[in-house]
PDB file of N, CA and C in Angstrom:
ATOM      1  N   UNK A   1     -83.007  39.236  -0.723  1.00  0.00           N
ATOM      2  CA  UNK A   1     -83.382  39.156  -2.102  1.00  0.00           C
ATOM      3  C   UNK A   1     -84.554  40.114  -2.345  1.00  0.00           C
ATOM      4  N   UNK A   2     -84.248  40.914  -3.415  1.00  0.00           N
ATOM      5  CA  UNK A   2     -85.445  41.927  -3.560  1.00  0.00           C
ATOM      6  C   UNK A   2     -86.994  41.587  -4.429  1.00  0.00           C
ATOM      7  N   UNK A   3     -87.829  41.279  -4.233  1.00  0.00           N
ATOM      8  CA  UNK A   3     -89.058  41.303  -4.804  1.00  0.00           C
ATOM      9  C   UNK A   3     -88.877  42.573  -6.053  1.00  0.00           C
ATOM     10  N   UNK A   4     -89.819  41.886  -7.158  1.00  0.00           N
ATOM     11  CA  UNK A   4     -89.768  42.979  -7.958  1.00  0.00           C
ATOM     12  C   UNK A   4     -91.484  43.422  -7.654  1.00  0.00           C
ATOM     13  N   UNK A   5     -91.184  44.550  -7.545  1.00  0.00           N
ATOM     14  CA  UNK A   5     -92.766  45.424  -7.888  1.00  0.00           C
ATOM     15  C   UNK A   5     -93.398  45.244  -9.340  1.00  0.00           C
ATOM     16  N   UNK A   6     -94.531  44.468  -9.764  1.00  0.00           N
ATOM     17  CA  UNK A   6     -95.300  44.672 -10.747  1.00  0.00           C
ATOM     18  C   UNK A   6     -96.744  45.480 -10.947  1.00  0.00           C
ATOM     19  N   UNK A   7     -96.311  45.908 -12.124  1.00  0.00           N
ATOM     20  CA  UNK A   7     -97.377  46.677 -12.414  1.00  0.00           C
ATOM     21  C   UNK A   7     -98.133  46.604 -13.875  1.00  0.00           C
ATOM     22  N   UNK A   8     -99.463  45.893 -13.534  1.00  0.00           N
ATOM     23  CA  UNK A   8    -100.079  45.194 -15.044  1.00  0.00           C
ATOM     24  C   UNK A   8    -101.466  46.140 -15.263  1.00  0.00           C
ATOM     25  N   UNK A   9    -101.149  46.139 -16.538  1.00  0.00           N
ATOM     26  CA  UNK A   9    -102.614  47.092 -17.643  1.00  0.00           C
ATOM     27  C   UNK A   9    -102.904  46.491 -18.097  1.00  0.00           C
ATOM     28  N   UNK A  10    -104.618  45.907 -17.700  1.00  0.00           N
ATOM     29  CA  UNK A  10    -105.137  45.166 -18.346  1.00  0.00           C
ATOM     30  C   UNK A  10    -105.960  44.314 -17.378  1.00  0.00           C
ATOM     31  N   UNK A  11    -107.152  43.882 -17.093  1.00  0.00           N
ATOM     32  CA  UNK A  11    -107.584  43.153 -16.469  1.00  0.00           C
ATOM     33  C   UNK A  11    -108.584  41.852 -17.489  1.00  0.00           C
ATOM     34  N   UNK A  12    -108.119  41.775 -18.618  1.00  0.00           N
ATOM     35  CA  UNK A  12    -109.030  40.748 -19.136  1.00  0.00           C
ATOM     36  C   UNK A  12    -108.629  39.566 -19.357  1.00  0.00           C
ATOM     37  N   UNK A  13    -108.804  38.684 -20.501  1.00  0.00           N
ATOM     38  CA  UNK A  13    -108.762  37.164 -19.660  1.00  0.00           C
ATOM     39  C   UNK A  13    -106.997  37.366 -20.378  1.00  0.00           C
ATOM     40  N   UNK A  14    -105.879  37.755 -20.818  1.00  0.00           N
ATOM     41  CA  UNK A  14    -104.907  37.717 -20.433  1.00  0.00           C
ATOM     42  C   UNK A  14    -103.791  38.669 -19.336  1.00  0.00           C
ATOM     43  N   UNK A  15    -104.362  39.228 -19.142  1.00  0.00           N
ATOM     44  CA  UNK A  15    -104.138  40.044 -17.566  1.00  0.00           C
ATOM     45  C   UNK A  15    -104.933  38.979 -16.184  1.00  0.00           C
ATOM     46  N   UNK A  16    -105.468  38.727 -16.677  1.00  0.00           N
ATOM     47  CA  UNK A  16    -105.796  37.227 -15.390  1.00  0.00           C
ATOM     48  C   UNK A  16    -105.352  36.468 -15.444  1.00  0.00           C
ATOM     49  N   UNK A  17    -104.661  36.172 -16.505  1.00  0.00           N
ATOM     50  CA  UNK A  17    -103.551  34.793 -16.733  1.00  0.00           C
ATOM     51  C   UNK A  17    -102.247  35.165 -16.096  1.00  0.00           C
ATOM     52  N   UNK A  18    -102.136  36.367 -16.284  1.00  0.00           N
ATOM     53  CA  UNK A  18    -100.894  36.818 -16.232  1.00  0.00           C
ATOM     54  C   UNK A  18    -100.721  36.708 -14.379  1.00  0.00           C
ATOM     55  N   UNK A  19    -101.772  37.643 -13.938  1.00  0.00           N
ATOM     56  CA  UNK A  19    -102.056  37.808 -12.830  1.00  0.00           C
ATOM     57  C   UNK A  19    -101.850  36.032 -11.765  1.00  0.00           C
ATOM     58  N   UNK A  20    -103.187  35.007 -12.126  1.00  0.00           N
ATOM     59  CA  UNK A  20    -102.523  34.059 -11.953  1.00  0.00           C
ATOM     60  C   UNK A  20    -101.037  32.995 -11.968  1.00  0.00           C
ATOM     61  N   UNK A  21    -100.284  33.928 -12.407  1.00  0.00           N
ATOM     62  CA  UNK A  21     -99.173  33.088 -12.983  1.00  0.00           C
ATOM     63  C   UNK A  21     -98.052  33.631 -11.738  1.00  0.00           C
ATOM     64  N   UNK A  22     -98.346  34.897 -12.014  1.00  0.00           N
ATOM     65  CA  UNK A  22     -97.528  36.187 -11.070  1.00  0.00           C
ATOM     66  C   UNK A  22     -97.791  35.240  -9.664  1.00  0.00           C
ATOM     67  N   UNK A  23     -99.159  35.258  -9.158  1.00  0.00           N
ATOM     68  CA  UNK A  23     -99.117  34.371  -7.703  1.00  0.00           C
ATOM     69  C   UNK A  23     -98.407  33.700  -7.822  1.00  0.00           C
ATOM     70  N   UNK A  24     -98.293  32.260  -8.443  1.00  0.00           N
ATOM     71  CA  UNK A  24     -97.495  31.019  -9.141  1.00  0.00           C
ATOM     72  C   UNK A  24     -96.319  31.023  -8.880  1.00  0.00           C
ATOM     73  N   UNK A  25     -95.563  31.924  -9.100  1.00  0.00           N
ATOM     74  CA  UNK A  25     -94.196  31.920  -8.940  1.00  0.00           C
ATOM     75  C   UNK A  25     -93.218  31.092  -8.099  1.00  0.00           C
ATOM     76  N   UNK A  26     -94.159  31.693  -7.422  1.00  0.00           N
ATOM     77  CA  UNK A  26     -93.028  30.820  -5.562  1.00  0.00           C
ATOM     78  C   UNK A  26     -92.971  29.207  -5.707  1.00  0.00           C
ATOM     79  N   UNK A  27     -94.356  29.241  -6.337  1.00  0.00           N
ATOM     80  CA  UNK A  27     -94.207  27.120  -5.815  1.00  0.00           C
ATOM     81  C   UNK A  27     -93.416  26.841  -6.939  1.00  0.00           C
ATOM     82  N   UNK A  28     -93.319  27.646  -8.027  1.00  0.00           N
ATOM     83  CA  UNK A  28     -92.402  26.926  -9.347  1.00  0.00           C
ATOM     84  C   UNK A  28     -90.881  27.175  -8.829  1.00  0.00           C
ATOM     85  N   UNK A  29     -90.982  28.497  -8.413  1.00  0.00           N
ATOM     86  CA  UNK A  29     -89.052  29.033  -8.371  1.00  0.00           C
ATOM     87  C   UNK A  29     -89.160  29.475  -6.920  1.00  0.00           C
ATOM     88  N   UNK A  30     -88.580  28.609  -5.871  1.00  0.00           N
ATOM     89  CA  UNK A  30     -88.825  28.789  -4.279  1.00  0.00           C
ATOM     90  C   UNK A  30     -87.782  29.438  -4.181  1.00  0.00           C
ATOM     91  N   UNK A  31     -86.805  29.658  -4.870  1.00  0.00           N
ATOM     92  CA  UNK A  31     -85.195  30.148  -4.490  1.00  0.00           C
ATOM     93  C   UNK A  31     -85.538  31.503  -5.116  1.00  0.00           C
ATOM     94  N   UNK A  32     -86.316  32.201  -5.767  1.00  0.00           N
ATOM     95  CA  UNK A  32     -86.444  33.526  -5.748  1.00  0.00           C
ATOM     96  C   UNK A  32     -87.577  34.426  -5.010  1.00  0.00           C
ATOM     97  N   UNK A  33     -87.303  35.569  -5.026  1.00  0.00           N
ATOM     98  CA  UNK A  33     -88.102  36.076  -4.422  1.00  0.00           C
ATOM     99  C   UNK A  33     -89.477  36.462  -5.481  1.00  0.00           C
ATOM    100  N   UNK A  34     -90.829  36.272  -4.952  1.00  0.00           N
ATOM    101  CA  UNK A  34     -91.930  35.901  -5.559  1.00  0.00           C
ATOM    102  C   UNK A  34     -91.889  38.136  -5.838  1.00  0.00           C
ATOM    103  N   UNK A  35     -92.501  37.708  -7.169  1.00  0.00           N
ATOM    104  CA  UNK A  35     -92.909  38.847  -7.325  1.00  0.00           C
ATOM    105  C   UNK A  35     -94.243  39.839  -6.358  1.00  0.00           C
ATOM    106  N   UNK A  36     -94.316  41.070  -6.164  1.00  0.00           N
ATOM    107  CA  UNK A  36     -95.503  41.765  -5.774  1.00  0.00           C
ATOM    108  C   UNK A  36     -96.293  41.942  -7.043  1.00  0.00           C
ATOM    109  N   UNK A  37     -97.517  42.211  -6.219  1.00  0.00           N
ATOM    110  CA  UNK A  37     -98.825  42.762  -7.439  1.00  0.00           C
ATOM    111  C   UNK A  37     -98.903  43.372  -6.878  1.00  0.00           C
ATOM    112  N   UNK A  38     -98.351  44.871  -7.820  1.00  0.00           N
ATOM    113  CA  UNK A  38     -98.375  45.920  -6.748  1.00  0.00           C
ATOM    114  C   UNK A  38     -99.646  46.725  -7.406  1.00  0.00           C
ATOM    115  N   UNK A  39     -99.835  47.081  -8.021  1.00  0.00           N
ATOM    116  CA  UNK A  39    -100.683  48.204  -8.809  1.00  0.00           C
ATOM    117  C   UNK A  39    -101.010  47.086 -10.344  1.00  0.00           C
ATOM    118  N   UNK A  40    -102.959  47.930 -10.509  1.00  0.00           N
ATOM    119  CA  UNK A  40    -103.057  47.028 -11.255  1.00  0.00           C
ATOM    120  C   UNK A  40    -103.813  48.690 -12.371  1.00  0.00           C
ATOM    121  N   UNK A  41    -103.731  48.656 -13.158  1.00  0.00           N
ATOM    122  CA  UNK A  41    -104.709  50.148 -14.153  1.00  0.00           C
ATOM    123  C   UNK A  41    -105.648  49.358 -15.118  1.00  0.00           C
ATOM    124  N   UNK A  42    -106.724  49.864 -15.375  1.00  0.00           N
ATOM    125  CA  UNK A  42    -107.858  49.215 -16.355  1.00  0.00           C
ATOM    126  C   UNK A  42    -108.695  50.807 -16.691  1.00  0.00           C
ATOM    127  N   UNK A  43    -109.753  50.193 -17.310  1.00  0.00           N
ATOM    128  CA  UNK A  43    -110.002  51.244 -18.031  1.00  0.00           C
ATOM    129  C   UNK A  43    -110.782  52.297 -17.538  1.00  0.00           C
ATOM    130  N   UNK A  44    -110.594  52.279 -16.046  1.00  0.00           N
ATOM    131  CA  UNK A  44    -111.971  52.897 -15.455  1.00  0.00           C
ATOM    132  C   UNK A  44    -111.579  52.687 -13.562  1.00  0.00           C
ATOM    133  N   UNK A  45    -111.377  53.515 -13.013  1.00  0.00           N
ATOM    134  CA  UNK A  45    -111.293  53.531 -11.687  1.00  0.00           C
ATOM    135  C   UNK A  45    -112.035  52.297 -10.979  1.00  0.00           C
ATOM    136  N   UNK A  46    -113.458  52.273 -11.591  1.00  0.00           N
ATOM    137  CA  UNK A  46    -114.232  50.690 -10.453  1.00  0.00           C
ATOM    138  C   UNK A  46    -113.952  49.807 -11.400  1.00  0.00           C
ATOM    139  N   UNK A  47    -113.467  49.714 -12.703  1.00  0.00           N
ATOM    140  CA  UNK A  47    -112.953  48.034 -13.238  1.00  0.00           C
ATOM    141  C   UNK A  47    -111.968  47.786 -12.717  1.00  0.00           C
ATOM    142  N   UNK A  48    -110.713  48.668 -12.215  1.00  0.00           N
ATOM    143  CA  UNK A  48    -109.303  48.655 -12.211  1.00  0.00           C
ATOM    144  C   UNK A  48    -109.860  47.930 -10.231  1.00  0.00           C
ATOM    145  N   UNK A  49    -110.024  48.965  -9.607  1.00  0.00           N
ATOM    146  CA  UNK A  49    -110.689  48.409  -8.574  1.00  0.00           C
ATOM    147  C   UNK A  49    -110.861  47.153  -7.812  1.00  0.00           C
ATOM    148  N   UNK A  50    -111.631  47.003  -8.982  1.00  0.00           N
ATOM    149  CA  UNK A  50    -112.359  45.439  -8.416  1.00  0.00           C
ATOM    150  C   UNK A  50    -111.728  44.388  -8.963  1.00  0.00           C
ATOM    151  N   UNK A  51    -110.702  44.498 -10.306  1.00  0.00           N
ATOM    152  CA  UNK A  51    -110.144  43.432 -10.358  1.00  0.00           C
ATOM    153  C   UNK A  51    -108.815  43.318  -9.398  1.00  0.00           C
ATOM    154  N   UNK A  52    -108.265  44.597  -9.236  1.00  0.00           N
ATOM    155  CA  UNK A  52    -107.123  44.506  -8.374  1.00  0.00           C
ATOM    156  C   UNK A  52    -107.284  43.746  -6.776  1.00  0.00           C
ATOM    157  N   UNK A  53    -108.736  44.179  -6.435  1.00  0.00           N
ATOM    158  CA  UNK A  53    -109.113  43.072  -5.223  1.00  0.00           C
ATOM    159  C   UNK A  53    -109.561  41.608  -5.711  1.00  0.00           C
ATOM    160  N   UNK A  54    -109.720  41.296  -6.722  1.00  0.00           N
ATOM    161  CA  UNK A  54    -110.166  40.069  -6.956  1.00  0.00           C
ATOM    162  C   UNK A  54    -108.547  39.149  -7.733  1.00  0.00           C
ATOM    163  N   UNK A  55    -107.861  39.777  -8.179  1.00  0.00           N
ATOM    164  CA  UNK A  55    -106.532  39.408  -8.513  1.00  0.00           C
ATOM    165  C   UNK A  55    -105.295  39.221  -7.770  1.00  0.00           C
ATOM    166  N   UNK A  56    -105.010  40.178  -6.271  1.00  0.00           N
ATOM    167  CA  UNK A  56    -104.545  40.246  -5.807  1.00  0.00           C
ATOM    168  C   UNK A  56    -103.271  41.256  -5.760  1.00  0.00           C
ATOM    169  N   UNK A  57    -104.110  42.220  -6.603  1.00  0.00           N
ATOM    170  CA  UNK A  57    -103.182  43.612  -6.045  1.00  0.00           C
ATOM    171  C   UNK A  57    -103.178  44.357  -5.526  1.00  0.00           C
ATOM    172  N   UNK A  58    -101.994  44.977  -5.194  1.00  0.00           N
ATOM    173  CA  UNK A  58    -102.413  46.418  -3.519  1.00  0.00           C
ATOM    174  C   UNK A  58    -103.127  47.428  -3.686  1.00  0.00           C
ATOM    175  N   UNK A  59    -102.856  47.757  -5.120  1.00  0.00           N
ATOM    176  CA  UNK A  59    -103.375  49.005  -5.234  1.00  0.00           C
ATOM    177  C   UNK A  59    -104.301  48.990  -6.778  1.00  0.00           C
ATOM    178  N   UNK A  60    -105.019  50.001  -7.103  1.00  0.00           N
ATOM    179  CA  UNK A  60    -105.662  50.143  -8.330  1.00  0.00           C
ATOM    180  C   UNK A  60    -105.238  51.432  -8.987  1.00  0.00           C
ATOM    181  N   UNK A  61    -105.605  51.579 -10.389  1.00  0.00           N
ATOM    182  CA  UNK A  61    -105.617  53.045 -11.035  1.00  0.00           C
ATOM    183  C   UNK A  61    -106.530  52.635 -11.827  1.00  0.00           C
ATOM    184  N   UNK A  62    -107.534  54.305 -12.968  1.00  0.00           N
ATOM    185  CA  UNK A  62    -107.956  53.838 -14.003  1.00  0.00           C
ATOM    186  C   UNK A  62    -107.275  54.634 -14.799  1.00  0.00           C
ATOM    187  N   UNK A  63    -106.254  54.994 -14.700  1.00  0.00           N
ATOM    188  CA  UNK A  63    -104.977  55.479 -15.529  1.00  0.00           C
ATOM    189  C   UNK A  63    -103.687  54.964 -15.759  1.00  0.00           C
ATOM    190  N   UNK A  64    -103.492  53.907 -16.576  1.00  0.00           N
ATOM    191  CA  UNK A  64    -102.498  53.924 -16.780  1.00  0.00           C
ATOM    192  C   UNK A  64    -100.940  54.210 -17.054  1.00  0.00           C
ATOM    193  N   UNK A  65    -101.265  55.578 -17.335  1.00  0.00           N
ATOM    194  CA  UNK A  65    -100.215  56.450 -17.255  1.00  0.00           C
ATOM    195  C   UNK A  65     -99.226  56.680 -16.215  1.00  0.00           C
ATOM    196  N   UNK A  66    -100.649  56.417 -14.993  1.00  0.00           N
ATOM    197  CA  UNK A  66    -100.340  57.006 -13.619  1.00  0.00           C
ATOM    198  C   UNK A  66     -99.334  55.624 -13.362  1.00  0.00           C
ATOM    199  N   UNK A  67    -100.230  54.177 -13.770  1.00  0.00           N
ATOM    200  CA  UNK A  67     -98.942  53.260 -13.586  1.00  0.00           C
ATOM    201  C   UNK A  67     -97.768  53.608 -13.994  1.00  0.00           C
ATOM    202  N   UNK A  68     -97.054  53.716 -15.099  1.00  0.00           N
ATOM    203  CA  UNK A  68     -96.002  54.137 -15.633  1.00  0.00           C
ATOM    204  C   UNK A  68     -95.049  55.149 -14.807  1.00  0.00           C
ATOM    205  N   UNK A  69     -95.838  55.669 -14.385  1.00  0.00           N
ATOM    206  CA  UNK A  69     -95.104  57.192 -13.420  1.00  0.00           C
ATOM    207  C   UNK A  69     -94.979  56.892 -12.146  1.00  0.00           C
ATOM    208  N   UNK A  70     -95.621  55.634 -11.761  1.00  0.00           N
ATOM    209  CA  UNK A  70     -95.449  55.445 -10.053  1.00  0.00           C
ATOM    210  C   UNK A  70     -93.578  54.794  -9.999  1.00  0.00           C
ATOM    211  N   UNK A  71     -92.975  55.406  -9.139  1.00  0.00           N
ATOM    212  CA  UNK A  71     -91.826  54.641  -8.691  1.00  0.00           C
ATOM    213  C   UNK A  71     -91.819  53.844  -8.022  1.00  0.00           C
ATOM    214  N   UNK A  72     -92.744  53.212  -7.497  1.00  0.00           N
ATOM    215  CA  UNK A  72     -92.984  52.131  -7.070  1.00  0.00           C
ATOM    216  C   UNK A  72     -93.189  50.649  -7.941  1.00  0.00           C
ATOM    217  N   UNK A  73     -92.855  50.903  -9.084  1.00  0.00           N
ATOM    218  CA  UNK A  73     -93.284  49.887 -10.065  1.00  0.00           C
ATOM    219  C   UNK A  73     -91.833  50.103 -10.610  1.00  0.00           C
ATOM    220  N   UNK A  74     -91.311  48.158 -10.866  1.00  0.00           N
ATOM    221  CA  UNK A  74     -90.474  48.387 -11.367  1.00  0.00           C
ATOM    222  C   UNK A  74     -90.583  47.537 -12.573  1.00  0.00           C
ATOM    223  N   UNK A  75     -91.201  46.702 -12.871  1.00  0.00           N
ATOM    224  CA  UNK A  75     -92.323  45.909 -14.087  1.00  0.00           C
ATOM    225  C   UNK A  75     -93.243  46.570 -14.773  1.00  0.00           C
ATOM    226  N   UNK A  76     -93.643  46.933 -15.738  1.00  0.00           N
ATOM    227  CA  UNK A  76     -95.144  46.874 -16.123  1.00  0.00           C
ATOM    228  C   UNK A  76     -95.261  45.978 -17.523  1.00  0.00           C
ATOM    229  N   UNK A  77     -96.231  45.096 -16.968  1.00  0.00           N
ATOM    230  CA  UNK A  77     -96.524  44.038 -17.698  1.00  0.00           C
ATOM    231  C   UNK A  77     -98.128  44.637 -18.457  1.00  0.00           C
ATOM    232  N   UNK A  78     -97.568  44.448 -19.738  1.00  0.00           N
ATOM    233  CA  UNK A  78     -99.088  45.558 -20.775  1.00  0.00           C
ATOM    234  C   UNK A  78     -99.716  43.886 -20.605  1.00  0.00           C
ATOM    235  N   UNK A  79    -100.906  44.168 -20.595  1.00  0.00           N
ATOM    236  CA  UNK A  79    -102.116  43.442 -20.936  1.00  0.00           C
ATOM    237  C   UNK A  79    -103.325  43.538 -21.575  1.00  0.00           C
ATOM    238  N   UNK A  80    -103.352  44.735 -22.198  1.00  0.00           N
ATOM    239  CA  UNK A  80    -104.443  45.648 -22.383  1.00  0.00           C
ATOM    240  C   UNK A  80    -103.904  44.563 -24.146  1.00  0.00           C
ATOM    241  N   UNK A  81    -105.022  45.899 -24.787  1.00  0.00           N
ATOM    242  CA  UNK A  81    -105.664  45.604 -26.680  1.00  0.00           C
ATOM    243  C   UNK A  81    -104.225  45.398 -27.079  1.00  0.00           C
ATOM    244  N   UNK A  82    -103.796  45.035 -28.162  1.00  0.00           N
ATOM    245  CA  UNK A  82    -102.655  44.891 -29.055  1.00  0.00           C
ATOM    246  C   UNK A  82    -102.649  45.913 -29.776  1.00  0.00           C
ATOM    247  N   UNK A  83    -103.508  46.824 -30.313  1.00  0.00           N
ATOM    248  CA  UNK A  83    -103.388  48.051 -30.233  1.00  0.00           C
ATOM    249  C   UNK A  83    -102.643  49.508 -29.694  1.00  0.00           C
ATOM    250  N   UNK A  84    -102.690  49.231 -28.473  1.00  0.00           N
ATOM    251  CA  UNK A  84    -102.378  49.981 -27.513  1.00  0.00           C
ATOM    252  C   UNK A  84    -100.922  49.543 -27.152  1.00  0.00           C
ATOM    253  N   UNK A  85    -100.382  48.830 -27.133  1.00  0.00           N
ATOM    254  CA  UNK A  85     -98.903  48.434 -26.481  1.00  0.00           C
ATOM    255  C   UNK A  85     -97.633  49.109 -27.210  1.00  0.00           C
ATOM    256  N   UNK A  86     -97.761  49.957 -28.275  1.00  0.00           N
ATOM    257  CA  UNK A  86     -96.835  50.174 -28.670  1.00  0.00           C
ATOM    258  C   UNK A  86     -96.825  51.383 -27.687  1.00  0.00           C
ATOM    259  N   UNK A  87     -97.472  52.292 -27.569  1.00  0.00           N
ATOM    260  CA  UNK A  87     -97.411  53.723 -26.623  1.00  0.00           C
ATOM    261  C   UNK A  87     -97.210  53.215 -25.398  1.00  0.00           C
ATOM    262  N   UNK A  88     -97.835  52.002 -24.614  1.00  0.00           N
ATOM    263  CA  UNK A  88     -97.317  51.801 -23.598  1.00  0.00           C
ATOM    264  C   UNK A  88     -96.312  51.343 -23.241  1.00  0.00           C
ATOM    265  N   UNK A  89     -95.648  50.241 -23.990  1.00  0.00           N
ATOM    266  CA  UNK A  89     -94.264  50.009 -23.934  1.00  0.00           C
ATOM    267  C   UNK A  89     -93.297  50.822 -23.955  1.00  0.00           C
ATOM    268  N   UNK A  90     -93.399  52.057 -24.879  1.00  0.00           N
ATOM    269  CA  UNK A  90     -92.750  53.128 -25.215  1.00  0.00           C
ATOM    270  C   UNK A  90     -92.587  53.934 -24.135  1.00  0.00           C
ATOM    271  N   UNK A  91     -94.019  54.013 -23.116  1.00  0.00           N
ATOM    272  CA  UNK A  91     -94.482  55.269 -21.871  1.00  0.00           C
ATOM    273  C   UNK A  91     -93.593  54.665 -21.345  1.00  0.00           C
ATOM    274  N   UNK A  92     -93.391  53.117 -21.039  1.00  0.00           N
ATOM    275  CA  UNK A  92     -92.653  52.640 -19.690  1.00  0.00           C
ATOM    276  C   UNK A  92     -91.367  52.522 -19.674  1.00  0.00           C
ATOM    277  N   UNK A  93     -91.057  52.544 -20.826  1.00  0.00           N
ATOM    278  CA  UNK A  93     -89.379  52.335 -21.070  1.00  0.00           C
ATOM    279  C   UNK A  93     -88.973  54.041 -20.804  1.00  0.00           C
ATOM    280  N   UNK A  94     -89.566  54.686 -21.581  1.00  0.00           N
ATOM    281  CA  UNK A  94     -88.917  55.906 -20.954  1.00  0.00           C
ATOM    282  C   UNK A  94     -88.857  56.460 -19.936  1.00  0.00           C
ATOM    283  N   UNK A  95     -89.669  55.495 -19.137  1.00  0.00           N
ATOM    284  CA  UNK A  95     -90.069  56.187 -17.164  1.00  0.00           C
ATOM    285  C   UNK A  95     -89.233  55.255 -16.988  1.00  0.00           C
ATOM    286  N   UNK A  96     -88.051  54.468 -17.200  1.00  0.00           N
ATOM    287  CA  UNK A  96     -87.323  53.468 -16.797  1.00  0.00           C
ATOM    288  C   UNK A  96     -87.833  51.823 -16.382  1.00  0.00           C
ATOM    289  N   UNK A  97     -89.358  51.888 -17.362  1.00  0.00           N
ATOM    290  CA  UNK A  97     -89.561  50.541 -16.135  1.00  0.00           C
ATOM    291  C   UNK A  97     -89.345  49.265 -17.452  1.00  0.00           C
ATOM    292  N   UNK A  98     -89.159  48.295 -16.954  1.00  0.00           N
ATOM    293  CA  UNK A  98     -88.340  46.990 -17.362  1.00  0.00           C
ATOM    294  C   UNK A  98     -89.904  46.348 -17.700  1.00  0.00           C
ATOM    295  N   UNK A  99     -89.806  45.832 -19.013  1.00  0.00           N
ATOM    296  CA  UNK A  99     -91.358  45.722 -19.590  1.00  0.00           C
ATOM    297  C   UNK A  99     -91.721  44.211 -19.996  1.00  0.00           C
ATOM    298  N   UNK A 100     -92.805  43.667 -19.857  1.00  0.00           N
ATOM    299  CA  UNK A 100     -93.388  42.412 -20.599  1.00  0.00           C
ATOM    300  C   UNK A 100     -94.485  42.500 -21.151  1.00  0.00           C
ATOM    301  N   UNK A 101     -94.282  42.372 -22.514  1.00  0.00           N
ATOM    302  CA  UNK A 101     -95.661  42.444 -23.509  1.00  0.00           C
ATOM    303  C   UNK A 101     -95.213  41.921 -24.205  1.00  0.00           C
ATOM    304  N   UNK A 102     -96.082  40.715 -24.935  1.00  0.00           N
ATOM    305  CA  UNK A 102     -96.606  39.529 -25.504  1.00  0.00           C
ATOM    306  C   UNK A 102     -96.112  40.327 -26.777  1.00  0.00           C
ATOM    307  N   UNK A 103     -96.867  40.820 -27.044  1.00  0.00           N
ATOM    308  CA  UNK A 103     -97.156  41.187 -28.859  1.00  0.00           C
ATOM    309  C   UNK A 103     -96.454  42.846 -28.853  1.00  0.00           C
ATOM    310  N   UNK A 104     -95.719  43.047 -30.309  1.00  0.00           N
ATOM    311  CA  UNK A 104     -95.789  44.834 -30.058  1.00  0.00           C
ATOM    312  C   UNK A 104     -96.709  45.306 -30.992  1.00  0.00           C
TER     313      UNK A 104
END
């Protein structure tokens, strides 16, 4: 069973929800395979950083973009301003990636 690779923009208090939930998975749905936190982007190389070690993801960016473009991501879950999600939803769908955002 394949894990999906996620990849979330946004580290504030709903990108930590999100983030918490993402761990969560397994004890709710044991018959699938638990998602990765693979890559996390924020607004700044040491925010992205430090929440990705404090959240539990592998990797960091402070470019989001760069999320979008990694093939290693096959999620990107926007978390960032409500503002901003229409370009990112838009960036990720056209790099092929399979998207979750709350609000457009």
């Amino acid at each position: 069973m394949k894990s999906l690779r996620i990849g979330l923009i946004g580290s504030g208090f709903i990108g930590r929800a999100h983030a918490i939930a993402l761990q969560g998975v397994g004890a709710v749905f044991p018959d699938i395979a638990a998602p990765v936190c693979e890559l996390l982007a924020d607004q700044d190389e040491t925010k992205a950083k430090t929440a990705a070690a404090s959240l539990g993801f592998r990797r960091s960016t402070g470019d989001w973009h760069t999320l979008v473009a990694d093939p290693a991501i096959d999620v990107v879950d926007i978390c960032s301003p409500n503002y901003l999600h229409r370009e990112m939803a838009l960036a990720a769908i056209a790099a092929g990636k399979h998207v979750w955002c709350e609000k457009p």
